[in-house]
Protein backbone atom coordinates (compact mmCIF):
# COMPACT_ATOMS: atom_id res chain seq x y z
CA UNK A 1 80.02 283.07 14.77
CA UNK A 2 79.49 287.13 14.86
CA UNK A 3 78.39 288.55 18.08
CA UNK A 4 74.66 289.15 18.12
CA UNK A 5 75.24 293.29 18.77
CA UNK A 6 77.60 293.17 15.98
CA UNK A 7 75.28 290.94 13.50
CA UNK A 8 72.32 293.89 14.70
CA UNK A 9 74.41 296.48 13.72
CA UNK A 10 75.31 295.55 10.11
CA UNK A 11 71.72 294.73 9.49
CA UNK A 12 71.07 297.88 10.24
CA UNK A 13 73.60 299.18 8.08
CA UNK A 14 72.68 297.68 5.20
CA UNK A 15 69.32 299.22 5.71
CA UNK A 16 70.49 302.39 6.43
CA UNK A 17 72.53 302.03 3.23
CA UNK A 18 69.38 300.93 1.32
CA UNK A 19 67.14 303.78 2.21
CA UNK A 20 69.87 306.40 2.09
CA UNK A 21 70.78 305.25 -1.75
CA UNK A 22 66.41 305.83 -2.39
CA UNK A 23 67.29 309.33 -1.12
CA UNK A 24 69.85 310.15 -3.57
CA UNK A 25 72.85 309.46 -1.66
CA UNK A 26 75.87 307.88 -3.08
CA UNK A 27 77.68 305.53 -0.65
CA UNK A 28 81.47 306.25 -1.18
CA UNK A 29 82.78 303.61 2.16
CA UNK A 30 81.41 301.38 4.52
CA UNK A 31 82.56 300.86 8.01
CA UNK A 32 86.15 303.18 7.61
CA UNK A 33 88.40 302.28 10.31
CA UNK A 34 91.18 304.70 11.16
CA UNK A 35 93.61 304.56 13.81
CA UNK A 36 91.00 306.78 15.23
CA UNK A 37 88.08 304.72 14.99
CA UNK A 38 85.54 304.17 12.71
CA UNK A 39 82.75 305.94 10.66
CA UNK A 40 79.67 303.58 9.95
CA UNK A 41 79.22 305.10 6.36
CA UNK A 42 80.57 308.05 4.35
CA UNK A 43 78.26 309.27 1.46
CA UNK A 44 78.05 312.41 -1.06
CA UNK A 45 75.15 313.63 -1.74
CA UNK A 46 75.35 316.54 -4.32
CA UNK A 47 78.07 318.24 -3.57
CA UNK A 48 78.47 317.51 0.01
CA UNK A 49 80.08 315.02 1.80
CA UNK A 50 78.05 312.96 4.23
CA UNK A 51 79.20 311.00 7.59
CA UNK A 52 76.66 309.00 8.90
CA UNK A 53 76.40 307.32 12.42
CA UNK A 54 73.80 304.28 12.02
CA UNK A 55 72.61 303.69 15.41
CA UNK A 56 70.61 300.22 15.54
CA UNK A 57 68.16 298.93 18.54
CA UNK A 58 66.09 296.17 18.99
CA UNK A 59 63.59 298.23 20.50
CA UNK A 60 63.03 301.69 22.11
CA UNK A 61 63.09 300.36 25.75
CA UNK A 62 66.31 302.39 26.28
CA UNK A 63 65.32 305.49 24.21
CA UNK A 64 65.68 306.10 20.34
CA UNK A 65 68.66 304.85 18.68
CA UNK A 66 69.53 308.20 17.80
CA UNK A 67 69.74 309.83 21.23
CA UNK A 68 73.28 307.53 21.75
CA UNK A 69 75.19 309.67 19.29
CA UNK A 70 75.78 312.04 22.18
CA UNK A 71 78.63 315.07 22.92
CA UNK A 72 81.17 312.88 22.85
CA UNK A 73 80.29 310.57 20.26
CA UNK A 74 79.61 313.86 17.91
CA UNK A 75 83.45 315.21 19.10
CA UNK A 76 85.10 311.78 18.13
CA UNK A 77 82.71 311.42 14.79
CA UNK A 78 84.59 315.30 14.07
CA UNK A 79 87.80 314.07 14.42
CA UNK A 80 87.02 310.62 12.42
CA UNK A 81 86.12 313.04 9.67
CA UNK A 82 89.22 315.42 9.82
CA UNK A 83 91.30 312.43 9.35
CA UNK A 84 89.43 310.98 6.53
CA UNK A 85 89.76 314.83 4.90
CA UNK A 86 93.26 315.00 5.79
CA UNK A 87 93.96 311.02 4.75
CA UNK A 88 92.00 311.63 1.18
CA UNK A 89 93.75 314.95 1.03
CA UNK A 90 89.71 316.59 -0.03
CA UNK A 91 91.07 320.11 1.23
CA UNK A 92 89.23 323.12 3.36
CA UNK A 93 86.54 323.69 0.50
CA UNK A 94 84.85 320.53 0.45
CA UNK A 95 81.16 320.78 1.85
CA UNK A 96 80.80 318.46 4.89
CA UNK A 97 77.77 317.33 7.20
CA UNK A 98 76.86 315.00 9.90
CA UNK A 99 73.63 312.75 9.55
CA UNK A 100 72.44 310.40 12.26
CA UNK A 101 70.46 307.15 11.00
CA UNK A 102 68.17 305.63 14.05
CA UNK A 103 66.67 302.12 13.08
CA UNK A 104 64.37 300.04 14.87
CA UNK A 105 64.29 296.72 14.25
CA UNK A 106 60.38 296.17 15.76
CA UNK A 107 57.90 293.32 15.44
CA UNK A 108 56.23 294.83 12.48
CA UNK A 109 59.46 295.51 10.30
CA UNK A 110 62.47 297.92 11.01
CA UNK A 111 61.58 301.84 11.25
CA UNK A 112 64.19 303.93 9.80
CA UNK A 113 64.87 307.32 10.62
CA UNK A 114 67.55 309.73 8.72
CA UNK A 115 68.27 312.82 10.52
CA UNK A 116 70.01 315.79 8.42
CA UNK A 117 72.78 317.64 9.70
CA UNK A 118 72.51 315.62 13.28
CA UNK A 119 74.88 318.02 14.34
């Protein structure tokens, strides 16, 4: 049986993945693990490359999801990305940016929030 944190946070993947695909995004992987960590999603949209940190709550009784991807998480999320780069040999030229997706998963249905270019 998956923990409960864990069986919150791929709900709220796959609705993070659901609303970013009605915004045009194409999702290239899902939870890439590296030996650095992992990336929640990695999308293109146009011509850029997207990495996406889904942060899922049950409620906002400890602050917006979003507000957890802080300094540190954004400096880790950098490297996670320079590896994929490196490991999918994309080169210096590709087009990359950061986008934060901050779900509630309230009472009266799950609020979803996508935040371009987080950071």
């Amino acid at each position: 049986m998956k923990d409960p944190r864990r069986q919150l946070g791929d709900a709220g993947e796959d609705l993070a993945a659901a609303a970013l695909k009605k915004q045009g995004y194409k999702i290239l992987e899902r939870n890439y693990v590296c030996p650095l960590g992992e990336i929640d999603l990695i999308a293109r949209q146009g011509k850029i490359l997207v990495f996406i940190e889904v942060k899922t709550r049950k409620n906002e009784r400890f602050g917006a999801p979003q507000e957890a991807v802080n300094p540190a998480k954004q400096r880790k999320l950098r490297l996670l990305a320079d590896y994929y780069l490196k490991q999918k040999r994309l080169g210096e030229d590709v087009q990359v940016r950061f986008d934060v997706v901050g779900i509630i998963m309230g009472e009266g249905g799950p609020q979803v929030e996508i935040i371009q270019e987080a950071f």
